[in-house]
Protein backbone atom coordinates (compact mmCIF):
# COMPACT_ATOMS: atom_id res chain seq x y z
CA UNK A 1 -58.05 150.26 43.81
CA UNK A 2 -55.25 149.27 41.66
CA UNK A 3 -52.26 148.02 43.08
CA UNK A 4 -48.89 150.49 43.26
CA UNK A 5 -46.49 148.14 43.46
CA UNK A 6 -45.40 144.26 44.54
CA UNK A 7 -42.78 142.11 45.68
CA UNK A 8 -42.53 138.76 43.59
CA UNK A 9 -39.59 136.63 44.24
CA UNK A 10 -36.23 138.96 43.86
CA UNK A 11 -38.76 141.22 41.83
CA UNK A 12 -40.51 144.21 42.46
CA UNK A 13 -43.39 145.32 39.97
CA UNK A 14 -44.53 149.09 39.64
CA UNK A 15 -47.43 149.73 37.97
CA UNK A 16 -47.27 152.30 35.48
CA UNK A 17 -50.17 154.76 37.11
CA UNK A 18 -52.13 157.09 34.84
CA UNK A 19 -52.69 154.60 31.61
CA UNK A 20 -55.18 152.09 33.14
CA UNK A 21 -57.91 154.70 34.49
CA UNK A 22 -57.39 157.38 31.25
CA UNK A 23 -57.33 154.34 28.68
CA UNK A 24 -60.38 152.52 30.38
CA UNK A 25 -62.49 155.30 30.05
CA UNK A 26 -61.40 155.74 26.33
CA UNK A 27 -62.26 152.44 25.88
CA UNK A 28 -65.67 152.92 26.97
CA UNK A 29 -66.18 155.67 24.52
CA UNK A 30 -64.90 153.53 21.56
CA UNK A 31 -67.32 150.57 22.43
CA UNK A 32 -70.26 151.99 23.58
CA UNK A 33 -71.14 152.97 19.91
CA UNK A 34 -70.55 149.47 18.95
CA UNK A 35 -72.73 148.12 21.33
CA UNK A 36 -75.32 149.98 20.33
CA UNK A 37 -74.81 149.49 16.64
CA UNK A 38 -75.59 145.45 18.13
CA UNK A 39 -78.62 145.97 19.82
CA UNK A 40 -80.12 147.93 17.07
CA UNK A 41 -79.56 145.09 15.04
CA UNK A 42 -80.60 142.66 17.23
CA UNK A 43 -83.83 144.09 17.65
CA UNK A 44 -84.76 144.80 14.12
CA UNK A 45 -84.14 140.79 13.56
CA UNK A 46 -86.53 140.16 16.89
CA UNK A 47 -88.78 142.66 17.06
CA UNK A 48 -89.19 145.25 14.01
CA UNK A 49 -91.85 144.70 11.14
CA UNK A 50 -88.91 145.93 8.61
CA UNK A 51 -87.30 142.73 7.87
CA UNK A 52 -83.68 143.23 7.40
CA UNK A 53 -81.62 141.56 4.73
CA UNK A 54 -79.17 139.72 6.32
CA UNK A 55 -75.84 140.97 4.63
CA UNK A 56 -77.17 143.95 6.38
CA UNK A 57 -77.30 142.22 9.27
CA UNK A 58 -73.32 140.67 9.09
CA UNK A 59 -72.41 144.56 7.98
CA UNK A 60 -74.19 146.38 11.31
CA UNK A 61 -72.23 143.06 13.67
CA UNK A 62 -68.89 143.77 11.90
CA UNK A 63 -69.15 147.55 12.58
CA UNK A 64 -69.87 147.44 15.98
CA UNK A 65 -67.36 144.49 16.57
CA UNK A 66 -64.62 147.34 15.16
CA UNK A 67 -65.73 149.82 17.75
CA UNK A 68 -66.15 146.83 20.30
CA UNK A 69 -62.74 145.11 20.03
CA UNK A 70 -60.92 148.42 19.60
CA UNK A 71 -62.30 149.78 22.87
CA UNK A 72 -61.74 146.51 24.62
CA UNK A 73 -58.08 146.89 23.51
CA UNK A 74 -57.77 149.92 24.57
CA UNK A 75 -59.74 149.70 27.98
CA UNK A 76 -57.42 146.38 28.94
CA UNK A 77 -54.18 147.89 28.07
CA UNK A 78 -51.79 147.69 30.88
CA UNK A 79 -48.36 148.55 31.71
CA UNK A 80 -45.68 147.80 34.21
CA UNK A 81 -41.91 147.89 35.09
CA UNK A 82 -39.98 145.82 37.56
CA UNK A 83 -36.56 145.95 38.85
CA UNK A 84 -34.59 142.80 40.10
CA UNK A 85 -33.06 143.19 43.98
CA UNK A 86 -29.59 143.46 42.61
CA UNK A 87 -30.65 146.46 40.17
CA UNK A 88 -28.92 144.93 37.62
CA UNK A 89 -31.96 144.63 35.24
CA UNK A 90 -35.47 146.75 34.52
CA UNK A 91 -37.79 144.91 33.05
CA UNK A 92 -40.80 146.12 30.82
CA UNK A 93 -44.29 145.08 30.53
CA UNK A 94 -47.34 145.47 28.74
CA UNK A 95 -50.79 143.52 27.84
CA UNK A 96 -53.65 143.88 25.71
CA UNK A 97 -57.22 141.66 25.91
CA UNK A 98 -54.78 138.75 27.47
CA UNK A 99 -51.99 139.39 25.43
CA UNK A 100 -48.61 140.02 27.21
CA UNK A 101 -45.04 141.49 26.25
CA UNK A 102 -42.01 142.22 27.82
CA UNK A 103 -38.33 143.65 27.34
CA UNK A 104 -35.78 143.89 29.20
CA UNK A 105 -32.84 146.30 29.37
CA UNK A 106 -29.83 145.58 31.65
CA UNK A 107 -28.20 148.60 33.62
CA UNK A 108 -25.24 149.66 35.49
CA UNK A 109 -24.76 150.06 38.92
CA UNK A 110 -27.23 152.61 40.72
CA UNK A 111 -25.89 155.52 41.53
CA UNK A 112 -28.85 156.94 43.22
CA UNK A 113 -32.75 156.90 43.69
CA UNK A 114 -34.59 160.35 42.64
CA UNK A 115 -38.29 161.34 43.44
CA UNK A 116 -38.79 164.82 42.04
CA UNK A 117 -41.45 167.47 40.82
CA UNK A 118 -41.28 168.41 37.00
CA UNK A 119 -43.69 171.03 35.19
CA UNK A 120 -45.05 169.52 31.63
CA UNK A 121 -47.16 170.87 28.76
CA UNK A 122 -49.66 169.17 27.24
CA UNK A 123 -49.30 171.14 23.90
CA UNK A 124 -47.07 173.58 24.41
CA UNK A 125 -46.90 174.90 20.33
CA UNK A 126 -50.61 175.46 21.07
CA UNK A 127 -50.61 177.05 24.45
CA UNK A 128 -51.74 174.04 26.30
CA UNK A 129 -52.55 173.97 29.93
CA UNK A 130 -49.59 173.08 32.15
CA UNK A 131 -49.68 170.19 34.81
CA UNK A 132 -47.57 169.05 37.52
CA UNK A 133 -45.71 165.47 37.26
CA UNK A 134 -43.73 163.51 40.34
CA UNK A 135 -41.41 161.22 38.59
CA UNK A 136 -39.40 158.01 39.77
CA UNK A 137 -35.59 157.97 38.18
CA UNK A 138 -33.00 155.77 38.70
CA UNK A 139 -29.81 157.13 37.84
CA UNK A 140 -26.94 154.74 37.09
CA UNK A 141 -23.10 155.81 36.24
CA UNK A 142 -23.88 156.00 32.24
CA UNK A 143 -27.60 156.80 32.30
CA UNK A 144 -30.69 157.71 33.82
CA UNK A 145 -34.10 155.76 33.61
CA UNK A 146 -37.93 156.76 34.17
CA UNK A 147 -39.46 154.52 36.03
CA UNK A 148 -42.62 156.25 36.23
CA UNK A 149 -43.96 159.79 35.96
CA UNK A 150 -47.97 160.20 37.53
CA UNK A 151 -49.74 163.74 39.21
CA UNK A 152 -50.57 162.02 41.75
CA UNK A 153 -47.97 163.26 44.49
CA UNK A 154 -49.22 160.50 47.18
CA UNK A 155 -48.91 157.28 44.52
CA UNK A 156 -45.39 158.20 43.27
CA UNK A 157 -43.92 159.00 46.95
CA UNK A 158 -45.39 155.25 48.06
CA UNK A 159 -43.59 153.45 44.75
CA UNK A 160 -40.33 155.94 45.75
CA UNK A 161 -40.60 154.89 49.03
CA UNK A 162 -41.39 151.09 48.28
CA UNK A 163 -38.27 150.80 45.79
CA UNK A 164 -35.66 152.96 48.04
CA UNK A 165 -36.75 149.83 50.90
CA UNK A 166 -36.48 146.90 48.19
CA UNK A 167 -32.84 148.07 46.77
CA UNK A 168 -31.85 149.32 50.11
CA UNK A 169 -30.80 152.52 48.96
CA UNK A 170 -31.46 156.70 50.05
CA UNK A 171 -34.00 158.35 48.30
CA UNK A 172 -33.51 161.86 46.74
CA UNK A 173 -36.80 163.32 47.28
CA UNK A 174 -37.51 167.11 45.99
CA UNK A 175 -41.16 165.86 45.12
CA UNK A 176 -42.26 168.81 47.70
CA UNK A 177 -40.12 171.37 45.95
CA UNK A 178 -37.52 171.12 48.48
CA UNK A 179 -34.75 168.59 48.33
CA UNK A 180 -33.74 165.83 51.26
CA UNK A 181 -31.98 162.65 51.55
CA UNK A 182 -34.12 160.29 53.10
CA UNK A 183 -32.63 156.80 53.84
CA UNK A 184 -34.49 154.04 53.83
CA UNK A 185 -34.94 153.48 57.57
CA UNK A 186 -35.93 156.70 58.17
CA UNK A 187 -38.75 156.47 55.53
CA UNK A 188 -41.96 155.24 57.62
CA UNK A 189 -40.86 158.09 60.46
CA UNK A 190 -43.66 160.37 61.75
CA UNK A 191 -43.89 163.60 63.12
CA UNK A 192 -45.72 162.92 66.30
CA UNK A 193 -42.14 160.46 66.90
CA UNK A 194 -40.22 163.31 67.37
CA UNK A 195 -42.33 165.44 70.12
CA UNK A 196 -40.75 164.57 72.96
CA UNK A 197 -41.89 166.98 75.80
CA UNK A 198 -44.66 169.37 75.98
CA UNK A 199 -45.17 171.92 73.79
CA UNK A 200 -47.31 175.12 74.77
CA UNK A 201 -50.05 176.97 72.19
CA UNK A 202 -48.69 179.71 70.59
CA UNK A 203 -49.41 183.39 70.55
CA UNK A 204 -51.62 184.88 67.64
CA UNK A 205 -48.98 187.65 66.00
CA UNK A 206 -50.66 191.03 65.54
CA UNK A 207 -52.21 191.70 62.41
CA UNK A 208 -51.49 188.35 60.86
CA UNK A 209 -55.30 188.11 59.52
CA UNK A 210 -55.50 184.55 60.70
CA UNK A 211 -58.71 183.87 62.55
CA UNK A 212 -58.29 180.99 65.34
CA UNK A 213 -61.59 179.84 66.07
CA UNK A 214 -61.48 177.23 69.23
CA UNK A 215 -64.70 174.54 69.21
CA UNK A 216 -64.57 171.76 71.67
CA UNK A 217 -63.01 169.04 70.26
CA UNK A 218 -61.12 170.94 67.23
CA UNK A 219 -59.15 174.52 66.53
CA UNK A 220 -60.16 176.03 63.16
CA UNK A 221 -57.63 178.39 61.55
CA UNK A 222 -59.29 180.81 59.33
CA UNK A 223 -56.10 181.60 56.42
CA UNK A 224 -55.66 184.92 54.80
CA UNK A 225 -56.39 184.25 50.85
CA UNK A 226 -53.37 183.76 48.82
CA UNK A 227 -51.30 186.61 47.75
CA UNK A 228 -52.49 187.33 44.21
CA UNK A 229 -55.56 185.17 43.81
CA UNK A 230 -58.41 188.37 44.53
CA UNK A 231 -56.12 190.62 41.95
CA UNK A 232 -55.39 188.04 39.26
CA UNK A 233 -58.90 186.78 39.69
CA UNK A 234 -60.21 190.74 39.43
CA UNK A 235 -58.16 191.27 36.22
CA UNK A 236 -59.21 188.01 34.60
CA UNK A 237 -62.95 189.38 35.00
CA UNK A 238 -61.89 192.54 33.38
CA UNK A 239 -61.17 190.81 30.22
CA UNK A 240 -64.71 188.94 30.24
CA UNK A 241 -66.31 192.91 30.61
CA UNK A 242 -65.35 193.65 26.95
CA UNK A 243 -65.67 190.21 25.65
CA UNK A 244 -68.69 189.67 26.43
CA UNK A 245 -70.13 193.18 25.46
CA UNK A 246 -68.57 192.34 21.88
CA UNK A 247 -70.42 189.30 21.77
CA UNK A 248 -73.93 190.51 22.80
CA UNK A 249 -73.05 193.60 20.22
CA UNK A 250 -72.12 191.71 17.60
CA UNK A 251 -75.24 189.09 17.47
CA UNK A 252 -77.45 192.49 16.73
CA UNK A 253 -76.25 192.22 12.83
CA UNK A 254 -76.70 188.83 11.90
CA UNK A 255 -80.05 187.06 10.32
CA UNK A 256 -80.69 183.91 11.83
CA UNK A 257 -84.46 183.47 10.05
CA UNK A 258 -88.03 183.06 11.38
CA UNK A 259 -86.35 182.22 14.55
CA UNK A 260 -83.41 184.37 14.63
CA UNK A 261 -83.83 186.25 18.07
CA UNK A 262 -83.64 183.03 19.78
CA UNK A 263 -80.69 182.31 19.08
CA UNK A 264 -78.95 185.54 20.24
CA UNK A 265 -80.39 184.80 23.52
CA UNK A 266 -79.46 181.82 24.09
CA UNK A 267 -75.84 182.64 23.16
CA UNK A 268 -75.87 185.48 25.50
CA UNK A 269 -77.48 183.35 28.31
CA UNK A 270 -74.62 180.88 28.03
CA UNK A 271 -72.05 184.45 28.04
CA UNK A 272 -74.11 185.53 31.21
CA UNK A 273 -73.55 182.19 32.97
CA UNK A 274 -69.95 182.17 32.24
CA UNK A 275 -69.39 185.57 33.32
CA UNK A 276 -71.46 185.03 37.06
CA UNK A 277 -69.08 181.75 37.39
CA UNK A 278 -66.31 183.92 37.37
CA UNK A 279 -67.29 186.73 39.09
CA UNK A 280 -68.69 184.65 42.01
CA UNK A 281 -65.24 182.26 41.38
CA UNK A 282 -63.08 184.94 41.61
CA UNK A 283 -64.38 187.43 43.97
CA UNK A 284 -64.70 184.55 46.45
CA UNK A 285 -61.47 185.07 48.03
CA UNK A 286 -63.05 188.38 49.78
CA UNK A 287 -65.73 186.62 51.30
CA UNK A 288 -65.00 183.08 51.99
CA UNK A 289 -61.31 182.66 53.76
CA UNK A 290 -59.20 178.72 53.55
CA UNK A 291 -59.71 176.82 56.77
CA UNK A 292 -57.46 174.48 58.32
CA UNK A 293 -59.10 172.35 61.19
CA UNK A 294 -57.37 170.61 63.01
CA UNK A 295 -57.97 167.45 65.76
CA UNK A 296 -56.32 165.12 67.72
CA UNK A 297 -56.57 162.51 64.78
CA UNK A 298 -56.88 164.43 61.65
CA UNK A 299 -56.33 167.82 59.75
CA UNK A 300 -58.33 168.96 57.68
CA UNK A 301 -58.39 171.39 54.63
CA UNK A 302 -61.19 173.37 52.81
CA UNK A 303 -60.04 176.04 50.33
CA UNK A 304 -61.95 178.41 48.88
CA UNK A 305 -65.48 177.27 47.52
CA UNK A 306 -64.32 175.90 44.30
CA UNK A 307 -61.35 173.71 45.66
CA UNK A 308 -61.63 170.46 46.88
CA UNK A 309 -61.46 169.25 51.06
CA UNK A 310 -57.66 167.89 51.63
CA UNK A 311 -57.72 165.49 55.18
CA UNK A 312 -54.92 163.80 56.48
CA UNK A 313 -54.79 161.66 59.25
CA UNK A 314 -52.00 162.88 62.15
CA UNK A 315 -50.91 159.56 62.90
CA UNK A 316 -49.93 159.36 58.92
CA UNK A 317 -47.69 162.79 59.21
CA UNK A 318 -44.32 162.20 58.14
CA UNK A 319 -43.22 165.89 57.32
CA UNK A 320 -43.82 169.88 58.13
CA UNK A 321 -41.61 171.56 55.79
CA UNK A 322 -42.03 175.18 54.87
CA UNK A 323 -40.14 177.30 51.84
CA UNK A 324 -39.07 180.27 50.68
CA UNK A 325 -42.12 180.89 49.47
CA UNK A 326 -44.06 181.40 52.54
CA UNK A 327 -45.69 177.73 51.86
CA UNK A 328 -46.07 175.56 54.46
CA UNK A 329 -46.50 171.47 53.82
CA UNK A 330 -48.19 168.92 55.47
CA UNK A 331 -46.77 165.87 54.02
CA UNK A 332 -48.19 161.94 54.31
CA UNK A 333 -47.85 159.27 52.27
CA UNK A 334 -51.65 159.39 51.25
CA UNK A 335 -52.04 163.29 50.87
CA UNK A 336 -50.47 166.68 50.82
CA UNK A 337 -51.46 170.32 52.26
CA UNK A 338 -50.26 173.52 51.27
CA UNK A 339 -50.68 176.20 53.52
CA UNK A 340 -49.60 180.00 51.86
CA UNK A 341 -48.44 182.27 54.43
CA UNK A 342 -47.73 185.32 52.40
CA UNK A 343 -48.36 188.01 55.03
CA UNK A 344 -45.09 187.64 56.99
CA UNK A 345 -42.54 185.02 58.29
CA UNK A 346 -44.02 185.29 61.74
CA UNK A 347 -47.43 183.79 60.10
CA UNK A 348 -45.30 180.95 58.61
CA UNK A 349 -43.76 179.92 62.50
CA UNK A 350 -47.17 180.55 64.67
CA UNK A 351 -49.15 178.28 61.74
CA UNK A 352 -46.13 175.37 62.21
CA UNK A 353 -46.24 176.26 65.90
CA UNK A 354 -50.08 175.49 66.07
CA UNK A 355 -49.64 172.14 64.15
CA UNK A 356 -47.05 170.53 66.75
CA UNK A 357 -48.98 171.80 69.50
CA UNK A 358 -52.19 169.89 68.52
CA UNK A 359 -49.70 166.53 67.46
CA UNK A 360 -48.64 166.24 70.83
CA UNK A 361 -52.13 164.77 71.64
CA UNK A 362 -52.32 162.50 68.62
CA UNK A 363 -52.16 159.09 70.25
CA UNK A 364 -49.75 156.75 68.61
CA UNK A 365 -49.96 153.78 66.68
């Protein structure tokens, strides 16, 4: 795992997440083709009957050194920023194959220390998808400066957190869409810290649609889908209905040769297969509700089919926030939940109620 962040000296060094896994990869796919472009030359020299001239030979090596050294390069690239304890300085930093940099660019005094939430594009002339970035500002009385800016929500609250202790200074968090001031000794608090007396389960509103299924050791709630999700998902299958009838319609007047007709089918095959994705994908919601299980010493999430399994440890819980949005969040410093309540407020208190009652028998650290 690659380190977030370290103290040196009067120093502390973020790593700049997001370039080291992306560019590795990249990397890989630049010099696998020179590799190869080696051993095929290697083994017509040791073991082919077609003896190969050897400016031939020097020609293949160079080639696939190119791709080689290039994806090397690129797969070593690293980057990183540090900030002296006085935050009078930010330092940058950068290496390739062994090769290091750095600038650095004094600042003015800090004014504050900002985590937020920030909506990008990847191409937005184009359409492109959108994605969600968390990132780490300082802002000074002339400027402000990006320290870092990753999707992962968990990675970019721990550097926050980790700078707002090293300078000593509150940290404006609004990473969860919601803005606090946390200072930095109330950072590493928990939720389970602040149950202080017993707290009874709480009563099941009436026609809520949450299912509360109690096992021995564990109490499963069984979540109403997410407002929208079954009629968005309905009206995005729609549009496949007359796509993929024009598709299948319009295959009947080409000429493909001898073997035309098979390749009509296979393109309608692959149309078929998309379509059943999405009909199974988005009919899902009707069939298969969100769980949230929950235990003495962890919760657990599993969406619906196609999502991932969120679990956080209870010990780990540092927030329970909930929005205007019906949205309720489960907050840690190595994961995040979020819980839609959109059938009424009184869903949104009994699901928070249900949460403290089973932290009150989380044993503490």
């Amino acid at each position: 795992m690659k380190r977030e962040f370290e103290i040196r000296g009067d120093e502390l060094y973020l790593s700049i997440l997001g370039t080291s896994s992306a560019l590795t990869i990249i990397g890989a796919l630049f010099a696998f083709p020179g590799i190869i472009t080696w051993m095929v030359g290697v083994w017509f020299v040791l073991f082919s009957h077609y003896s190969m001239p050897l400016a031939d030979f020097f020609k293949l090596f160079f080639i696939g050194g190119i791709f080689v050294l290039l994806g090397s390069g690129l797969a070593s690239f690293r980057m990183s920023k540090s900030i002296n304890k006085n935050a009078t300085c930010i330092k940058d930093y950068s290496s390739v194959l062994g090769f290091k940099s750095s600038k650095a660019l004094p600042i003015s005094k800090v004014s504050r220390l900002e985590l937020s939430q920030e909506w990008r594009s990847s191409s937005s002339s184009n359409g492109g998808s959108s994605y969600l970035v968390y990132p780490i500002k300082i802002v000074t009385q002339i400027a402000t400066h990006n320290l870092n800016d990753t999707t992962d929500f968990s990675a970019s609250r721990r550097q926050a957190e980790a700078l707002a202790k090293f300078l000593s200074i509150s940290l404006q968090d609004s990473s969860s869409g919601q803005g606090f001031e946390r200072k930095p000794s109330e950072l590493d608090d928990k939720v389970i810290d602040s149950i202080k007396e017993r707290i009874e389960a709480p009563i099941l509103p009436t026609g809520s649609g949450i299912k509360v299924v109690k096992g021995q050791n564990n109490i499963t709630l069984k979540l109403p889908a997410r407002k929208g999700v079954v009629s968005s998902g309905l009206f995005k299958l729609l549009i496949l209905v007359p796509a993929f009838w024009f598709v299948s319609e319009s295959l009947d007047g080409f000429s493909f040769g001898n073997q035309g007709w098979l390749i009509p089918i296979i393109i309608v095959a692959v149309c078929t297969l998309i379509f059943l994705f999405h009909l199974v994908k988005h009919l899902s919601p009707l069939f298969s509700l969100p769980e949230l299980i929950l235990t003495p010493k962890e919760m657990t999430y599993r969406a619906i089919w196609y999502k991932r399994v969120v679990s956080i440890n209870c010990v780990d819980i540092e927030e329970i926030n909930s929005d205007d949005n019906q949205c309720i969040q489960i907050i840690s410093d190595h994961g995040k939940i979020d819980l839609w309540m959109h059938k009424s407020e009184s869903n949104k208190d009994f699901v928070k109620s249900m949460l403290m009652y089973c932290l009150q028998f989380t044993e503490k650290k």
